[in-house]
PDB file of N, CA and C in Angstrom:
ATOM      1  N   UNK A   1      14.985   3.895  -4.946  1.00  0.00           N
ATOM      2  CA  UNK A   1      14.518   3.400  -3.674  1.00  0.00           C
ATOM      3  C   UNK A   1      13.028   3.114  -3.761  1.00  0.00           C
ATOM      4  N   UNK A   2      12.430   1.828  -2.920  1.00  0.00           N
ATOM      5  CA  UNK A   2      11.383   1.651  -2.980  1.00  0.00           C
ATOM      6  C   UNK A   2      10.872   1.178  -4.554  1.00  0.00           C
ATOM      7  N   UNK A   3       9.513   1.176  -4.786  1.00  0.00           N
ATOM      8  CA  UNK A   3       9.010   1.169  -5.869  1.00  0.00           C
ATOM      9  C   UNK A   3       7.711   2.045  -6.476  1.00  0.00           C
ATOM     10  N   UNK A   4       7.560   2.246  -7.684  1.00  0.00           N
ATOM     11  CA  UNK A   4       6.672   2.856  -8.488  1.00  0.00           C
ATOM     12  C   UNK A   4       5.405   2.895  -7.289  1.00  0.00           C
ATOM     13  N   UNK A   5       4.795   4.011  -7.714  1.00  0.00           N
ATOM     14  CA  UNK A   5       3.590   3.868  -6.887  1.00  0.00           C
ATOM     15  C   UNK A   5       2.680   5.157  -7.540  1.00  0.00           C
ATOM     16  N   UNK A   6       1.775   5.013  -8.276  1.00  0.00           N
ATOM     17  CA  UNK A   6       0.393   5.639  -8.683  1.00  0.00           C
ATOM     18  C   UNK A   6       0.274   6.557  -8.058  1.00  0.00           C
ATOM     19  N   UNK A   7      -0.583   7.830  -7.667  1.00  0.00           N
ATOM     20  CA  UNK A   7      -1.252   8.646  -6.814  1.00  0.00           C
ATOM     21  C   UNK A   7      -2.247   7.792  -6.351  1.00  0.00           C
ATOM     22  N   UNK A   8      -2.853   7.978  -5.010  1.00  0.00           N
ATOM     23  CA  UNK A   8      -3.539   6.825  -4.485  1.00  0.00           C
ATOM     24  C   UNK A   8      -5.380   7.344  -5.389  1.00  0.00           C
ATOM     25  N   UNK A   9      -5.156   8.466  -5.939  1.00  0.00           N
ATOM     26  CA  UNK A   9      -6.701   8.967  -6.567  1.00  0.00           C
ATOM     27  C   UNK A   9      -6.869   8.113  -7.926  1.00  0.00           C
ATOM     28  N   UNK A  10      -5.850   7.351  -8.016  1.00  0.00           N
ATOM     29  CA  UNK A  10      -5.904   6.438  -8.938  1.00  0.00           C
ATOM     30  C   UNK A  10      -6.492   5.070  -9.357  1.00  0.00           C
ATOM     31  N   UNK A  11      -6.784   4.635  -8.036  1.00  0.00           N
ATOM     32  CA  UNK A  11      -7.362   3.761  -7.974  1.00  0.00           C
ATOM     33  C   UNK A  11      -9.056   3.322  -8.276  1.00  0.00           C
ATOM     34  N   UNK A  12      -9.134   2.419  -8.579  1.00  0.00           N
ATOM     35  CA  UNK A  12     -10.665   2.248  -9.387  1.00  0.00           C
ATOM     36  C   UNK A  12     -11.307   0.721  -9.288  1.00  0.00           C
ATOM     37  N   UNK A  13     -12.676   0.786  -8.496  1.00  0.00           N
ATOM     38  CA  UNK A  13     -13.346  -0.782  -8.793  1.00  0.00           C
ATOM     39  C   UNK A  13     -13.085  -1.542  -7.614  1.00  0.00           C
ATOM     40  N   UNK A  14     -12.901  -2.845  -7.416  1.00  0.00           N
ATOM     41  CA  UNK A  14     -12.095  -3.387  -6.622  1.00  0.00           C
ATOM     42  C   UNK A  14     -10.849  -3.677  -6.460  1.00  0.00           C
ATOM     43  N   UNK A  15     -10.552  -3.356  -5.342  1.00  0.00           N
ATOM     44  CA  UNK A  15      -8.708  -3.646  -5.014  1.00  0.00           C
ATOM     45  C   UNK A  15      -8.260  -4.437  -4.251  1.00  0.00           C
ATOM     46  N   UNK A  16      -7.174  -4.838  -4.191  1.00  0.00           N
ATOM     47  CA  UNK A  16      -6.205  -5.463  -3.441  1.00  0.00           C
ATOM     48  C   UNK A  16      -5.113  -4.647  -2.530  1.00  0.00           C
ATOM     49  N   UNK A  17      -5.475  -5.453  -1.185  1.00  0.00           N
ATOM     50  CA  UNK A  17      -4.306  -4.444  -0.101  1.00  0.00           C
ATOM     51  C   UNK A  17      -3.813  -5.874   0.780  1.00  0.00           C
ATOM     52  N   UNK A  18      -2.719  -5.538   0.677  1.00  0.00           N
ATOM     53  CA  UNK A  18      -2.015  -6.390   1.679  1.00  0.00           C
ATOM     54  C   UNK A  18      -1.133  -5.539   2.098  1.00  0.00           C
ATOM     55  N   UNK A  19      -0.187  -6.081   3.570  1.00  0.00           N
ATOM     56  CA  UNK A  19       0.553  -5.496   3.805  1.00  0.00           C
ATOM     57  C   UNK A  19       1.648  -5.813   3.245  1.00  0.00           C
ATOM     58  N   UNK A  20       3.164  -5.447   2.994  1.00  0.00           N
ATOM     59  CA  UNK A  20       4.071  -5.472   2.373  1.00  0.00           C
ATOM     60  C   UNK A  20       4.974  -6.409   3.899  1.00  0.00           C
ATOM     61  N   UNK A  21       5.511  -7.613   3.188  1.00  0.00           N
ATOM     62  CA  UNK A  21       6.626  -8.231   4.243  1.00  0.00           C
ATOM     63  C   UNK A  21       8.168  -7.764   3.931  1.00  0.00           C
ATOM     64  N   UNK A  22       8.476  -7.405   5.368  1.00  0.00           N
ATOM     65  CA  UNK A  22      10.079  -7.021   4.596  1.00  0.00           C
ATOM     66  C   UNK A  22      11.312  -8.409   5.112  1.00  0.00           C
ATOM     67  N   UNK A  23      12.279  -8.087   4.765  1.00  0.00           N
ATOM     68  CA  UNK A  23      13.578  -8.642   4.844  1.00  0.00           C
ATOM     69  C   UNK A  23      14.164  -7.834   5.561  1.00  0.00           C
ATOM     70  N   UNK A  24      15.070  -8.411   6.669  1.00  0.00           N
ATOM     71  CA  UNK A  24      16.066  -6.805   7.309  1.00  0.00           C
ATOM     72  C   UNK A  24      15.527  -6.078   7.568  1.00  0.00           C
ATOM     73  N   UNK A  25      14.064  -5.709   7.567  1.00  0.00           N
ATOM     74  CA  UNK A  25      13.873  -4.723   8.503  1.00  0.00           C
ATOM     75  C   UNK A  25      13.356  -3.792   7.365  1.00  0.00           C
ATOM     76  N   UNK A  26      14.163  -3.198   6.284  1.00  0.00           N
ATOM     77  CA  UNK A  26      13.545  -2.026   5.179  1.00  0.00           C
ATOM     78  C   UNK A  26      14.087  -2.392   4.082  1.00  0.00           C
ATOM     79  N   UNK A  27      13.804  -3.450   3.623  1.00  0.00           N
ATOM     80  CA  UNK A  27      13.806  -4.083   2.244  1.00  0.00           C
ATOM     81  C   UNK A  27      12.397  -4.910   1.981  1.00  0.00           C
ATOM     82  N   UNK A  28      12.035  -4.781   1.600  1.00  0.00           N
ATOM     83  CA  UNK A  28      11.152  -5.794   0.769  1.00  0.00           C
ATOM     84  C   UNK A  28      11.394  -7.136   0.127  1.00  0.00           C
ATOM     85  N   UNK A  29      10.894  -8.387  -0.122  1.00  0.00           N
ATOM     86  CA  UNK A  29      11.417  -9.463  -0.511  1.00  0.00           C
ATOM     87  C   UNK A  29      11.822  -9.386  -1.875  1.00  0.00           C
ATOM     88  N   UNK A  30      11.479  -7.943  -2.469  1.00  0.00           N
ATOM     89  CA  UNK A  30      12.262  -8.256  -3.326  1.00  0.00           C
ATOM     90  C   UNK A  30      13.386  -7.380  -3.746  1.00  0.00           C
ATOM     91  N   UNK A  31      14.024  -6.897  -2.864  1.00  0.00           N
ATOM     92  CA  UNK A  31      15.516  -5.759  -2.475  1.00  0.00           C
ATOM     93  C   UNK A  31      15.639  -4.323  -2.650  1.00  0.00           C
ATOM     94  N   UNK A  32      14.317  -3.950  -2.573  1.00  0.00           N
ATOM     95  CA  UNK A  32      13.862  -2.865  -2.496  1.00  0.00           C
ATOM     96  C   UNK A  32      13.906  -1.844  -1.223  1.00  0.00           C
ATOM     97  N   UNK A  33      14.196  -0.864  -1.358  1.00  0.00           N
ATOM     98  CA  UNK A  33      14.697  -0.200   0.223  1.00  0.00           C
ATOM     99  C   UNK A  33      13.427   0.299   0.100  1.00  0.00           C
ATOM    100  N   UNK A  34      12.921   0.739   1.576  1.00  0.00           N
ATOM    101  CA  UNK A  34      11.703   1.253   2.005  1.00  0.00           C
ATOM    102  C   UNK A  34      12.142   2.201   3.396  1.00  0.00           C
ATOM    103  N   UNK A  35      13.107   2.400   3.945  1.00  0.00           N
ATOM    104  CA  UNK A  35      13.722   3.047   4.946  1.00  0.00           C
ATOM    105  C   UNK A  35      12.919   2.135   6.158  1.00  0.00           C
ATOM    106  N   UNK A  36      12.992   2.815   7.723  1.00  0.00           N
ATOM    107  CA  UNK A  36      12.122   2.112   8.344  1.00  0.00           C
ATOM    108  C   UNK A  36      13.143   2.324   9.873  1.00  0.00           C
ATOM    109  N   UNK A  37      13.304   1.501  10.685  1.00  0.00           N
ATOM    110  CA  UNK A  37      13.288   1.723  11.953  1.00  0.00           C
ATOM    111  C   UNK A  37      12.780   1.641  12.866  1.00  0.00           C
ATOM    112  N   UNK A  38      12.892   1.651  13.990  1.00  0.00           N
ATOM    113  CA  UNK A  38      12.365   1.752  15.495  1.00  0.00           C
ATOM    114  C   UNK A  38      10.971   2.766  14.941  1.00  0.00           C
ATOM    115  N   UNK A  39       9.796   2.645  15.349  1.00  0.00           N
ATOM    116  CA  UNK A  39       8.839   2.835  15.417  1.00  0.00           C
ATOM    117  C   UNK A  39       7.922   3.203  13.945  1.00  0.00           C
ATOM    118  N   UNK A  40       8.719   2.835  12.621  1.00  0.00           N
ATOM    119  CA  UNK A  40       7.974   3.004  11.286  1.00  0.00           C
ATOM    120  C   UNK A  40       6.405   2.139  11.487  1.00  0.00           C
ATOM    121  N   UNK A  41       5.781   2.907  10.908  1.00  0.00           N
ATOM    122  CA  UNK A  41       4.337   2.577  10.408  1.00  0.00           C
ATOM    123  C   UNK A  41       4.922   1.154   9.725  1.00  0.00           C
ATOM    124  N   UNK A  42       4.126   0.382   9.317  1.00  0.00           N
ATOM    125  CA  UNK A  42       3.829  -0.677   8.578  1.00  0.00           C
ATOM    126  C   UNK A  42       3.274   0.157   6.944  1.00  0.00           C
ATOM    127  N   UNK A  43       4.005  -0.766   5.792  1.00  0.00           N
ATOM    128  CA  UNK A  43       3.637  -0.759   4.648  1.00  0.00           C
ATOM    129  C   UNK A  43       2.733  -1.072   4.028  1.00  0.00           C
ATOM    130  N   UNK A  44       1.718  -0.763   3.477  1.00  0.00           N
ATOM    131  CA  UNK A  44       0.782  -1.128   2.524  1.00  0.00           C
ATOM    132  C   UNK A  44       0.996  -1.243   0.881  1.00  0.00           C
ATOM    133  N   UNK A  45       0.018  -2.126   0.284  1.00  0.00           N
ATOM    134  CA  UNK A  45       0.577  -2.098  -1.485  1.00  0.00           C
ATOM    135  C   UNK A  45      -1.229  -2.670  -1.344  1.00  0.00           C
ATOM    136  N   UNK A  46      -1.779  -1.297  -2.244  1.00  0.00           N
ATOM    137  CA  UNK A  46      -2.879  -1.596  -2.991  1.00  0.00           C
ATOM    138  C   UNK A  46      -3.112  -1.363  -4.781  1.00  0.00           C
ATOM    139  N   UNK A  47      -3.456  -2.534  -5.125  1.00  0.00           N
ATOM    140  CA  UNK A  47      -3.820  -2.385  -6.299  1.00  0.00           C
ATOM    141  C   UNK A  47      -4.979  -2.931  -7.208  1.00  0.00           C
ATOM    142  N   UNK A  48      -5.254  -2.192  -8.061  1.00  0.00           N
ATOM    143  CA  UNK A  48      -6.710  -2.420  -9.596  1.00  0.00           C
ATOM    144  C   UNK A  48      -6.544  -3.339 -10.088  1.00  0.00           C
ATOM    145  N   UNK A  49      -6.883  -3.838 -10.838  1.00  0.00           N
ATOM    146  CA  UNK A  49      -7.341  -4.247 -12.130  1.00  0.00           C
ATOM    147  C   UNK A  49      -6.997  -4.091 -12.823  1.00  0.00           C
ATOM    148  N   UNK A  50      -7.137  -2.335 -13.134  1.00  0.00           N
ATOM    149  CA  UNK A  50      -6.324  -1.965 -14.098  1.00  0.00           C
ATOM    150  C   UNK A  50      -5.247  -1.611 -14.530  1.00  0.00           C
ATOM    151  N   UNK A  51      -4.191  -2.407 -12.899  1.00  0.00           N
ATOM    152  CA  UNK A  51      -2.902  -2.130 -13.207  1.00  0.00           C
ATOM    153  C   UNK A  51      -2.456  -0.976 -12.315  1.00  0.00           C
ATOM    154  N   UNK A  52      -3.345  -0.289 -11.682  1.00  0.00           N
ATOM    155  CA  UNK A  52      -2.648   1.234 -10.528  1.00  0.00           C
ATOM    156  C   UNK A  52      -2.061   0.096  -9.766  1.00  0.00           C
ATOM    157  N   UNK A  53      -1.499   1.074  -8.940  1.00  0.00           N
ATOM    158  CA  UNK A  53      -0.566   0.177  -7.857  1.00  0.00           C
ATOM    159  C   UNK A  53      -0.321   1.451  -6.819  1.00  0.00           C
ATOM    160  N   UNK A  54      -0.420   1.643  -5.822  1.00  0.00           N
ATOM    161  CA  UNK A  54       0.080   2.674  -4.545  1.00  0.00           C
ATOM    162  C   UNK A  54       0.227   1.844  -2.867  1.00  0.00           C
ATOM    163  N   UNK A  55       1.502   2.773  -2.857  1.00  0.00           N
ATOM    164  CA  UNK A  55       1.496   2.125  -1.485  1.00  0.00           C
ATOM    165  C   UNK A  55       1.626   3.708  -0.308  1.00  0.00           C
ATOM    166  N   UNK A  56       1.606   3.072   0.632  1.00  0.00           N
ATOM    167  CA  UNK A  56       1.478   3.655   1.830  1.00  0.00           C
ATOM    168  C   UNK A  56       1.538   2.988   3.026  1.00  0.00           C
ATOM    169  N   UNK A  57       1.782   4.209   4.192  1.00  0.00           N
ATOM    170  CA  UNK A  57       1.995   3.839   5.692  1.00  0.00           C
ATOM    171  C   UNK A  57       1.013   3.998   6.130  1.00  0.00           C
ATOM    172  N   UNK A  58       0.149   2.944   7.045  1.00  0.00           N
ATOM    173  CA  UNK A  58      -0.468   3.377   7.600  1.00  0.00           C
ATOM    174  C   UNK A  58      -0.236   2.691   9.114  1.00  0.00           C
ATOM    175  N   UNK A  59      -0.442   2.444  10.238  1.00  0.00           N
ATOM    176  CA  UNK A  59      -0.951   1.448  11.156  1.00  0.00           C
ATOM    177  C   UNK A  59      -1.452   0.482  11.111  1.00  0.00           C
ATOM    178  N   UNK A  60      -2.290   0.256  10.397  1.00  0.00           N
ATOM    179  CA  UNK A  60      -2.867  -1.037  10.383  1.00  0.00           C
ATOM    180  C   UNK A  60      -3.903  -1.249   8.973  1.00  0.00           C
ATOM    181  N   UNK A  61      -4.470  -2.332   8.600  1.00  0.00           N
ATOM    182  CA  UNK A  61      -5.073  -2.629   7.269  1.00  0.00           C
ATOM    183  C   UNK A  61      -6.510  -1.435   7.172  1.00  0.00           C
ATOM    184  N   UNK A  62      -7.116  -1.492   7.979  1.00  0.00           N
ATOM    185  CA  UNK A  62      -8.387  -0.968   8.176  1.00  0.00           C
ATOM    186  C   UNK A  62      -7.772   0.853   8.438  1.00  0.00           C
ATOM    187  N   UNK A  63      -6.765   0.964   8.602  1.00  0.00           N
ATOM    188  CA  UNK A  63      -6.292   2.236   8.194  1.00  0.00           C
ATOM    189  C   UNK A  63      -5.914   2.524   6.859  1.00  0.00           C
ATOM    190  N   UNK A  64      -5.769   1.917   6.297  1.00  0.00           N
ATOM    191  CA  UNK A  64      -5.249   1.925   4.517  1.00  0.00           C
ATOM    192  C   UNK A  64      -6.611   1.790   4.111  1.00  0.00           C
ATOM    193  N   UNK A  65      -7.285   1.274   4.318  1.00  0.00           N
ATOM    194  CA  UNK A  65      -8.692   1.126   3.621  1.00  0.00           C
ATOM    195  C   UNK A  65      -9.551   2.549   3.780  1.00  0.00           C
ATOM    196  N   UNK A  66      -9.068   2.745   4.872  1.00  0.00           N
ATOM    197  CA  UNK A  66     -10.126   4.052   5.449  1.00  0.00           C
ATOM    198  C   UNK A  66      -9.419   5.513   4.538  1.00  0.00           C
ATOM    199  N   UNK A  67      -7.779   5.424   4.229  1.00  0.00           N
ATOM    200  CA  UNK A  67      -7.575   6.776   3.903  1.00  0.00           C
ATOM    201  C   UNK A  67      -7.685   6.478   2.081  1.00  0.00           C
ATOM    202  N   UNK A  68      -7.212   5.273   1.533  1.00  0.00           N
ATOM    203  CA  UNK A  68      -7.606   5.238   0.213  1.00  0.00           C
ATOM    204  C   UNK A  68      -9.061   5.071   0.390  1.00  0.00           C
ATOM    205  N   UNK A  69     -10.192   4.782   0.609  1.00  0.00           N
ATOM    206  CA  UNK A  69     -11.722   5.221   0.598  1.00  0.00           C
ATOM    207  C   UNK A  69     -12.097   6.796   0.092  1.00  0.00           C
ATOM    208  N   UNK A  70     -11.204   7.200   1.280  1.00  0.00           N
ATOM    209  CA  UNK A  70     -11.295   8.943   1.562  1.00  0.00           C
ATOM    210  C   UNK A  70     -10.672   9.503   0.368  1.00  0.00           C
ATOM    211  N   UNK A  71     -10.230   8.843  -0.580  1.00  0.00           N
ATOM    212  CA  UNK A  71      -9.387   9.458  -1.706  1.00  0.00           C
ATOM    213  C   UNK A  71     -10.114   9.115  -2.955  1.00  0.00           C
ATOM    214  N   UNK A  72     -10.208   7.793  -2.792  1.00  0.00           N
ATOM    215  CA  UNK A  72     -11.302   6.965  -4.269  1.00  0.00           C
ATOM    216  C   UNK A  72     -12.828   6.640  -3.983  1.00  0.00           C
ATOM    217  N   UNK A  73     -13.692   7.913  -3.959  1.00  0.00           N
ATOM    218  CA  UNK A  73     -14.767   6.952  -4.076  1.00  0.00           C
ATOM    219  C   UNK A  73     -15.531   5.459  -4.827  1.00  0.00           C
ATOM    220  N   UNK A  74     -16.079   4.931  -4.128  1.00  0.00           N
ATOM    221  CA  UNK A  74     -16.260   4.439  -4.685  1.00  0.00           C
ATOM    222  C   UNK A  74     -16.166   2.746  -4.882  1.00  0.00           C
ATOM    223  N   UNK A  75     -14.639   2.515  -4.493  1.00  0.00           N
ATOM    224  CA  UNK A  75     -13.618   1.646  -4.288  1.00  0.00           C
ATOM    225  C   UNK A  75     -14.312   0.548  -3.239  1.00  0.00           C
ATOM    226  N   UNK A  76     -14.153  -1.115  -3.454  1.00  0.00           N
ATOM    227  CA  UNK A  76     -14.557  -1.833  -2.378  1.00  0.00           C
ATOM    228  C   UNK A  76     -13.071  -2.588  -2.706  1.00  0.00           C
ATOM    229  N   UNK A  77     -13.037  -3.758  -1.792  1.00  0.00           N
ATOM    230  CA  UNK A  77     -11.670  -4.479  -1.591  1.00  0.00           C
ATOM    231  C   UNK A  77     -11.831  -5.654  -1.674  1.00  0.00           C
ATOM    232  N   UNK A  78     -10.746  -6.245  -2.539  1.00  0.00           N
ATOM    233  CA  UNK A  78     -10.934  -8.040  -2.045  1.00  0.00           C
ATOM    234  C   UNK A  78     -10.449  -8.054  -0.730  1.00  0.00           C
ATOM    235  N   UNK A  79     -11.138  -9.630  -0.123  1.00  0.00           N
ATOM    236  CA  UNK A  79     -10.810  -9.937   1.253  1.00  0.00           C
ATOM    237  C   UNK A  79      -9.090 -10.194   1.416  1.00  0.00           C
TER     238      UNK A  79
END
Protein backbone atom coordinates (compact mmCIF):
# COMPACT_ATOMS: atom_id res chain seq x y z
CA UNK A 1 0.00 0.00 0.00
CA UNK A 2 0.98 3.43 -0.82
CA UNK A 3 4.61 4.02 -1.64
CA UNK A 4 8.29 4.01 -0.37
CA UNK A 5 8.88 6.95 1.65
CA UNK A 6 12.39 8.03 3.42
CA UNK A 7 12.21 9.30 7.10
CA UNK A 8 11.37 12.90 6.53
CA UNK A 9 15.15 13.68 8.55
CA UNK A 10 16.28 12.67 5.33
CA UNK A 11 15.97 15.19 3.39
CA UNK A 12 18.79 17.61 2.22
CA UNK A 13 19.43 21.04 0.08
CA UNK A 14 16.61 21.98 -1.97
CA UNK A 15 13.34 20.17 -2.41
CA UNK A 16 10.40 19.56 -4.14
CA UNK A 17 6.75 19.40 -2.59
CA UNK A 18 3.74 19.10 -4.34
CA UNK A 19 0.67 17.84 -3.39
CA UNK A 20 -0.16 14.29 -4.48
CA UNK A 21 -3.50 14.10 -7.02
CA UNK A 22 -5.59 11.12 -6.47
CA UNK A 23 -7.99 8.98 -8.60
CA UNK A 24 -11.16 7.64 -6.65
CA UNK A 25 -10.61 9.32 -3.92
CA UNK A 26 -7.36 7.02 -2.30
CA UNK A 27 -5.40 6.00 -5.14
CA UNK A 28 -2.92 7.93 -6.65
CA UNK A 29 -2.52 8.27 -10.51
CA UNK A 30 -0.56 5.77 -10.36
CA UNK A 31 -2.76 2.79 -8.42
CA UNK A 32 -1.42 3.16 -5.39
CA UNK A 33 -3.75 3.00 -2.27
CA UNK A 34 -3.30 5.82 0.20
CA UNK A 35 -6.59 5.11 2.34
CA UNK A 36 -8.57 8.41 2.77
CA UNK A 37 -12.21 9.43 3.23
CA UNK A 38 -14.56 11.95 4.47
CA UNK A 39 -12.35 14.37 6.16
CA UNK A 40 -8.48 12.92 5.28
CA UNK A 41 -5.76 15.52 5.34
CA UNK A 42 -4.42 16.06 1.86
CA UNK A 43 -1.13 14.26 0.68
CA UNK A 44 2.17 15.58 0.28
CA UNK A 45 5.41 14.04 -1.76
CA UNK A 46 8.66 15.87 -1.05
CA UNK A 47 11.78 15.21 -2.57
CA UNK A 48 16.09 15.86 -2.99
CA UNK A 49 18.26 15.68 -5.32
CA UNK A 50 19.59 13.13 -3.96
CA UNK A 51 16.90 10.90 -4.53
CA UNK A 52 15.03 10.96 -0.64
CA UNK A 53 11.54 10.99 -1.27
CA UNK A 54 8.81 11.33 1.91
CA UNK A 55 5.45 11.93 2.01
CA UNK A 56 2.97 13.12 4.41
CA UNK A 57 -0.43 14.60 5.61
CA UNK A 58 -0.64 17.68 6.22
CA UNK A 59 -3.51 20.49 5.55
CA UNK A 60 -2.13 22.44 3.37
CA UNK A 61 1.44 23.15 1.41
CA UNK A 62 2.81 25.71 3.88
CA UNK A 63 2.03 23.01 6.47
CA UNK A 64 4.38 20.41 4.90
CA UNK A 65 6.96 22.97 4.57
CA UNK A 66 6.68 24.09 8.13
CA UNK A 67 6.85 20.38 9.72
CA UNK A 68 9.66 19.04 7.21
CA UNK A 69 11.68 22.53 8.12
CA UNK A 70 11.15 21.47 11.80
CA UNK A 71 12.79 18.12 10.95
CA UNK A 72 15.63 19.17 8.25
CA UNK A 73 17.44 22.04 8.98
CA UNK A 74 18.45 23.74 6.74
CA UNK A 75 16.25 22.74 3.72
CA UNK A 76 14.77 25.59 1.21
CA UNK A 77 12.13 24.54 -1.61
CA UNK A 78 11.61 24.89 -5.22
CA UNK A 79 8.61 27.07 -6.06
Amino acid sequence: MGRRSDPEVSLVGKVHLRCVPFVDGDYDQGGAYWGGGCGTMPLFCAWDDDGHIHYLRTASRDGAKYWLRSCNSGITFYR
